[in-house]
Protein backbone atom coordinates (compact mmCIF):
# COMPACT_ATOMS: atom_id res chain seq x y z
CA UNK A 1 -43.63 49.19 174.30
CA UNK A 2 -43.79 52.39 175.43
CA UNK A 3 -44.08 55.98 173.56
CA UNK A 4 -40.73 56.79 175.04
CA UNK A 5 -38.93 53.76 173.80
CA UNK A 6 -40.47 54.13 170.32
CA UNK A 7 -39.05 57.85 169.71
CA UNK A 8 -36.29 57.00 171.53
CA UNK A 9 -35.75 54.01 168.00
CA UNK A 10 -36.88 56.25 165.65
CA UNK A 11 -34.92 57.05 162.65
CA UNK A 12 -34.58 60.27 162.97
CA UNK A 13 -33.19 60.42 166.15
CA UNK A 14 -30.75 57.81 165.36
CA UNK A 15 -29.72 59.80 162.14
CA UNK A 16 -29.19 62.88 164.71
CA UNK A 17 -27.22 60.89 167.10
CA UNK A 18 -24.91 59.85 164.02
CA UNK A 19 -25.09 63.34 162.59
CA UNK A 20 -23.83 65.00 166.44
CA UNK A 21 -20.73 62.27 165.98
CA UNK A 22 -19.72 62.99 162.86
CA UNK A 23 -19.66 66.47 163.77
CA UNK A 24 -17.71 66.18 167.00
CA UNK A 25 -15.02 63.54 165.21
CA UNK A 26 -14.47 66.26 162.57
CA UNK A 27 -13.69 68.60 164.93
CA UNK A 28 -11.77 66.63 167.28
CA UNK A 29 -9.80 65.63 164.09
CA UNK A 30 -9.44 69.37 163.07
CA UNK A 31 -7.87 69.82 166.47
CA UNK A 32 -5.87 67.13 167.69
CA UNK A 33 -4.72 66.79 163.72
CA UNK A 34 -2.09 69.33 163.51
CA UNK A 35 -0.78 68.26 167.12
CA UNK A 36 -0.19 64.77 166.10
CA UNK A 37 1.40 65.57 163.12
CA UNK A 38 3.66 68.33 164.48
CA UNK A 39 4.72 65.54 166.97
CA UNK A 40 5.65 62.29 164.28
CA UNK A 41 7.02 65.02 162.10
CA UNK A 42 9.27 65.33 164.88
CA UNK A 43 10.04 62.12 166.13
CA UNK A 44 10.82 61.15 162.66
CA UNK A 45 13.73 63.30 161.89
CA UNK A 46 14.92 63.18 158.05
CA UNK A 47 19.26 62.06 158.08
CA UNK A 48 20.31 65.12 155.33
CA UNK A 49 22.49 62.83 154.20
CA UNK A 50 21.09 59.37 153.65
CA UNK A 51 17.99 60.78 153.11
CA UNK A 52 16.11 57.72 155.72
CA UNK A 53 14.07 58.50 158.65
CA UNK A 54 14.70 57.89 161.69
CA UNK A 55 12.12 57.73 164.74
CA UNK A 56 13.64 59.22 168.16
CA UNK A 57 14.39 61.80 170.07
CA UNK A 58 17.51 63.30 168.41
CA UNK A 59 15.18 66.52 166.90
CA UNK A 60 14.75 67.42 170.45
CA UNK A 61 18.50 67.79 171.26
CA UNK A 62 19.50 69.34 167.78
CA UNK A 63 16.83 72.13 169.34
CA UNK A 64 18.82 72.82 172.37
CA UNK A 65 22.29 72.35 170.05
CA UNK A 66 20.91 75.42 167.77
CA UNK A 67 19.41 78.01 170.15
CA UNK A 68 19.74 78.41 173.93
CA UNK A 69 16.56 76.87 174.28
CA UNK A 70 16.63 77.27 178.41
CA UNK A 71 17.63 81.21 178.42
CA UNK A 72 14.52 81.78 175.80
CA UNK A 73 12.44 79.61 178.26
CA UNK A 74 13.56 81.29 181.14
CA UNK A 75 12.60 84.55 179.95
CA UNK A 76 9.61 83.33 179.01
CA UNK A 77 8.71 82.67 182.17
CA UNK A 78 9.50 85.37 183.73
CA UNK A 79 7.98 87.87 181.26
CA UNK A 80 4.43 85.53 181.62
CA UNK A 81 4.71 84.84 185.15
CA UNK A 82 5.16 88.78 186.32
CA UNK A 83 2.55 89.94 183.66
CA UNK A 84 0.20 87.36 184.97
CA UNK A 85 0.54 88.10 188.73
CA UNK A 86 0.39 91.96 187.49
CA UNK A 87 -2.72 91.94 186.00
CA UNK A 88 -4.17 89.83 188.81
CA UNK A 89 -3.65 92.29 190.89
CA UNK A 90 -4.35 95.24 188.67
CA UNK A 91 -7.45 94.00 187.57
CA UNK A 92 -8.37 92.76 191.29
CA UNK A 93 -7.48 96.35 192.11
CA UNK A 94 -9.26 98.15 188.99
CA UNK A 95 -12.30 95.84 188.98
CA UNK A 96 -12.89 96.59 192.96
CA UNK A 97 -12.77 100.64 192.36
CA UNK A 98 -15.18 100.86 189.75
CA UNK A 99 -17.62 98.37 191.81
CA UNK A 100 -17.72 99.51 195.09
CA UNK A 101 -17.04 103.37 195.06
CA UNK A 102 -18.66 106.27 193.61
CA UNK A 103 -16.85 109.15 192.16
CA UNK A 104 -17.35 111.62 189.25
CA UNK A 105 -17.15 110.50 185.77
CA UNK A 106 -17.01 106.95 186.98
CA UNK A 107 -18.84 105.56 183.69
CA UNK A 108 -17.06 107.76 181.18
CA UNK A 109 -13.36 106.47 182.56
CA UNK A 110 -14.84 102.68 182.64
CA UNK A 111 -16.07 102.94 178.87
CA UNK A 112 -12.99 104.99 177.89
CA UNK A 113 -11.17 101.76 179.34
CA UNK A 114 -13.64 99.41 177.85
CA UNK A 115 -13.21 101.35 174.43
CA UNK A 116 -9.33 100.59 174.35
CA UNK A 117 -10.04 96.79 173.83
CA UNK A 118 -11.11 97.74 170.33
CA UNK A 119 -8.14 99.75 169.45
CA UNK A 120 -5.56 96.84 167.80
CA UNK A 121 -2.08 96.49 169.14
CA UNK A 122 -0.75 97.57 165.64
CA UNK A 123 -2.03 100.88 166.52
CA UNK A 124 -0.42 101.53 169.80
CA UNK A 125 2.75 99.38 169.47
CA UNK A 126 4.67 102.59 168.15
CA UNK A 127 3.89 104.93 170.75
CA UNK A 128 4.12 102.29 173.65
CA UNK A 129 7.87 101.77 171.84
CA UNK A 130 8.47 105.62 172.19
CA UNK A 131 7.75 105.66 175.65
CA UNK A 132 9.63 102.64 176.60
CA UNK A 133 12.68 103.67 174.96
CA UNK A 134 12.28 107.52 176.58
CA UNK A 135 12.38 105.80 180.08
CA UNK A 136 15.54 103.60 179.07
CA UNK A 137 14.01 100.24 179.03
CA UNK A 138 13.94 99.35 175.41
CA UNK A 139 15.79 96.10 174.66
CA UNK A 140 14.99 94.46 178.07
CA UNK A 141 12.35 92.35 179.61
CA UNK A 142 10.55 95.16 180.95
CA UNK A 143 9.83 96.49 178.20
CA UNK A 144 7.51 93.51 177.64
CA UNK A 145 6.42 93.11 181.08
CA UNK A 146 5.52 96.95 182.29
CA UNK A 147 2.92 98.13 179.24
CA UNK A 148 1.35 94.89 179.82
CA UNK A 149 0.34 95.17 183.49
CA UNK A 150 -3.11 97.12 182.98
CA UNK A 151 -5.50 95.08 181.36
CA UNK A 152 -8.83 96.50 180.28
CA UNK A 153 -10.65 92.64 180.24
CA UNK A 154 -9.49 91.86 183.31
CA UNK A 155 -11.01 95.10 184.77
CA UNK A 156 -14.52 94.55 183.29
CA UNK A 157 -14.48 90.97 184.74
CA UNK A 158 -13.06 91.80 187.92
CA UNK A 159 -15.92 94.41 188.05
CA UNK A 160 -18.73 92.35 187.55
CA UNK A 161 -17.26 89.93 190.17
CA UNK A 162 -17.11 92.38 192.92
CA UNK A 163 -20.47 93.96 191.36
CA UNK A 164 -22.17 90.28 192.12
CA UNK A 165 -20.92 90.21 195.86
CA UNK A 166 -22.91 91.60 198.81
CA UNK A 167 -22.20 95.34 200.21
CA UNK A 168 -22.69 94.36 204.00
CA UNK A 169 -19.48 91.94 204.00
CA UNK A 170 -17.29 95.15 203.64
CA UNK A 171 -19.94 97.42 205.72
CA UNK A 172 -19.59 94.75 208.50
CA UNK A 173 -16.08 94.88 208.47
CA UNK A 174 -15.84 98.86 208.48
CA UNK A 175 -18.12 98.43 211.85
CA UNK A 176 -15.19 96.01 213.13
CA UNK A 177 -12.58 98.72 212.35
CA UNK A 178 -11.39 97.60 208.95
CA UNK A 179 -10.10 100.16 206.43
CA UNK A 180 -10.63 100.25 203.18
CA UNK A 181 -7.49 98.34 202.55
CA UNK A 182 -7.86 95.63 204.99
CA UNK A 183 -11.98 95.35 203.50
CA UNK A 184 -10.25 94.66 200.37
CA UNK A 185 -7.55 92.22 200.50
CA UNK A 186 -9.24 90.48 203.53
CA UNK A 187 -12.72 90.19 202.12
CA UNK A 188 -13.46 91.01 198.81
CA UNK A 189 -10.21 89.90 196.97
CA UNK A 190 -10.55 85.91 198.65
CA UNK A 191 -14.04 86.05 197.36
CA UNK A 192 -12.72 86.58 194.22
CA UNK A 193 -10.76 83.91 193.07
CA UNK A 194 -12.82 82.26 190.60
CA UNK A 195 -12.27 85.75 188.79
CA UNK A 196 -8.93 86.05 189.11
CA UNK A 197 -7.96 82.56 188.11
CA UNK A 198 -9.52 83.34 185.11
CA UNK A 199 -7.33 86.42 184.57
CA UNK A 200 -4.44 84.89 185.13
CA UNK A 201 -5.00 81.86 182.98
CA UNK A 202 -5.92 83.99 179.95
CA UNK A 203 -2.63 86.17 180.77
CA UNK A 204 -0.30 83.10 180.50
CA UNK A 205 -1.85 81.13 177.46
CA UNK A 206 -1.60 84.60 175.39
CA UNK A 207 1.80 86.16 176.52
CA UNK A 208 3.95 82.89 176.60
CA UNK A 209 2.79 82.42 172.81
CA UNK A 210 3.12 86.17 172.67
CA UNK A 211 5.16 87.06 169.57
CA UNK A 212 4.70 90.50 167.87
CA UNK A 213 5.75 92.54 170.53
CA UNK A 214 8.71 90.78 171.70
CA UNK A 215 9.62 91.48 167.86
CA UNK A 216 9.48 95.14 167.94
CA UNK A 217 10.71 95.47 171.77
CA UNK A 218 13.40 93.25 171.79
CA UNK A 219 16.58 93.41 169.86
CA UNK A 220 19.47 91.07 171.62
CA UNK A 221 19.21 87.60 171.64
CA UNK A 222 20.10 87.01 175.61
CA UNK A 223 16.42 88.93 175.53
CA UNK A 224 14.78 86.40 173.30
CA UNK A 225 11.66 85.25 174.36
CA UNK A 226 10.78 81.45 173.58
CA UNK A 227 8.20 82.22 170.57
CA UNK A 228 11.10 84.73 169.41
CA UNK A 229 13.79 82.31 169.49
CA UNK A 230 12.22 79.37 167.82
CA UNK A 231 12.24 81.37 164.09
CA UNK A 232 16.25 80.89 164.87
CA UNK A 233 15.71 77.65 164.32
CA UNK A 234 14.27 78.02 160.46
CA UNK A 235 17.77 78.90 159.41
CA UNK A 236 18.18 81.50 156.87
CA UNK A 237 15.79 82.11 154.08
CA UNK A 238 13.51 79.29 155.86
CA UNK A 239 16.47 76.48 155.49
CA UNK A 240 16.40 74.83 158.74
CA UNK A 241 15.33 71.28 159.40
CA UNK A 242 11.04 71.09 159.38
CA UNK A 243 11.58 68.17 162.58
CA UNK A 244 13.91 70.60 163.92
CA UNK A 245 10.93 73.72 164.16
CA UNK A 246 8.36 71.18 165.30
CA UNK A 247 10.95 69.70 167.99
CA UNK A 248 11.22 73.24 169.30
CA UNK A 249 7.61 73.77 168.83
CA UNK A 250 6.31 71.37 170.79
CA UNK A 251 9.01 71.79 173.83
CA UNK A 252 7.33 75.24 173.94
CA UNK A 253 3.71 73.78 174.52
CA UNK A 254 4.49 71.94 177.32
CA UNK A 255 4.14 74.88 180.08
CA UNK A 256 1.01 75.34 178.50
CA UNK A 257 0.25 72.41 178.34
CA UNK A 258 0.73 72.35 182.47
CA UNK A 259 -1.41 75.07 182.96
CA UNK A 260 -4.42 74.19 180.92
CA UNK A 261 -4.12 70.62 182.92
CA UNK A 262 -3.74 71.92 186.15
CA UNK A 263 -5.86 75.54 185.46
CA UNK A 264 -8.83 73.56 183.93
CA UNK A 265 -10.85 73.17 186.84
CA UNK A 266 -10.72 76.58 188.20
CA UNK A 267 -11.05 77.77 184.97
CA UNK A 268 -14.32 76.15 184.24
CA UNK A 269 -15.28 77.09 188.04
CA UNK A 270 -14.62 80.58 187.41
CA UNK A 271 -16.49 80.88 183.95
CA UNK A 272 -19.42 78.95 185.50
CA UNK A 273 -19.82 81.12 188.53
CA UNK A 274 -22.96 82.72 189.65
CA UNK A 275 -24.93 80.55 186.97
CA UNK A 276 -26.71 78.37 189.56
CA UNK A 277 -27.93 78.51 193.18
């Protein structure tokens, strides 16, 4: 028998392969547990006035009954969708400016930028409100959408990105005649789409599940966002059916849902670029 079969039986490797599964069923349970409770709470509904449980689908439909579950969707949508494409393209934008061209005070401006990442929304939220209500946008979706187009992460990942791509693509395409422009959306921003799937990813998953500033920006309920709209459904004083909340709950994962399935791969691409030849 060889020396690799014999360590490969030894006890203590055996105790660390049992030790690595215990670990990873914990945390798979510590994961998927909530999720699989949120959804039997839900499909087992509670009759308020026979007290039985039921299993189906009628939690679901008591959701859309309560609250105007496809307006707070829609806006949803549209808040994530535009503030997704707009730091895309802000970042893209940012990111390519600080890499490629040289200009006074260049590193002061990118740390200042860099420095507001540490400054928590529950500082700024009030002034940001000031200044959205002094340009007559308070109470509307723009509010939500406009101070959320720059995005400080976005522009130090964009930046490194552009920093890790070669300087003779866009000096061979300046010899062809390109401008700056054209050098930029033609051949540095396709190069960049690892980078800028990862921005936009990151910009869905946090502003569809994005709730403390739709609280302070948005007053009327035709304005609701979806994370907004689902506390209608607790009733007052917190009354509301628990299969009701989780019914509403889970409806709301599902874009997400969509977008981790379908955003995984160039996720993982994007994250894993530049790591090997």
């Amino acid at each position: 028998m060889s020396i690799e079969a014999v360590a490969t039986r030894s006890p203590l490797n055996t105790l660390g392969k049992v030790a690595k599964y215990v670990v990873l069923s914990i945390a798979v349970f510590l994961t998927l547990g909530p999720v699989v409770w949120t959804l039997i709470t839900a499909m087992t509904p509670t009759d308020p006035v026979t007290n039985t449980t039921q299993f189906g689908f009628s939690a679901f439909a008591e959701a859309f009954q309560r609250i105007p579950l496809w307006l707070y969707t829609w806006n949803s949508a549209l808040v994530t969708l535009l503030v997704a494409a707009g730091q895309m393209l802000t970042a893209a934008m940012a990111g390519y400016v600080f890499a490629q061209f040289e200009f006074r005070a260049k590193n002061l401006i990118f740390a200042l930028i860099l420095a507001t990442m540490m400054v928590p929304m529950q500082v700024t939220i009030v002034p940001v409100f000031m200044l959205i209500r002094g340009m007559g946008l308070a109470d509307t979706l723009m509010a939500l959408i406009l101070p959320a187009l720059p995005t400080a992460f976005g522009t130090f990942l964009m930046r490194q990105y552009f920093m890790g791509l070669p300087a003779e693509l866009g000096e061979a395409a300046e010899i062809d005649g390109a401008g700056p422009w054209r050098v930029f959306f033609s051949v540095y921003l396709p190069l960049a789409t690892p980078g800028l799937a990862i921005v936009g990813i990151l910009a869905f998953n946090y502003h569809w599940n994005e709730f403390f500033r739709p609280l302070i920006m948005i007053i009327s309920e035709q304005n609701f966002t979806l994370p907004l709209g689902l506390v209608s459904l607790q009733g007052n004083l917190g009354t509301g059916a628990v299969s009701v909340v989780l019914a509403g709950v889970l409806l709301s994962m599902i874009p997400a849902l969509f977008v981790f399935i379908f955003g995984q791969k160039p996720l993982r691409e994007g994250l894993t670029a530049g790591t090997g030849k």
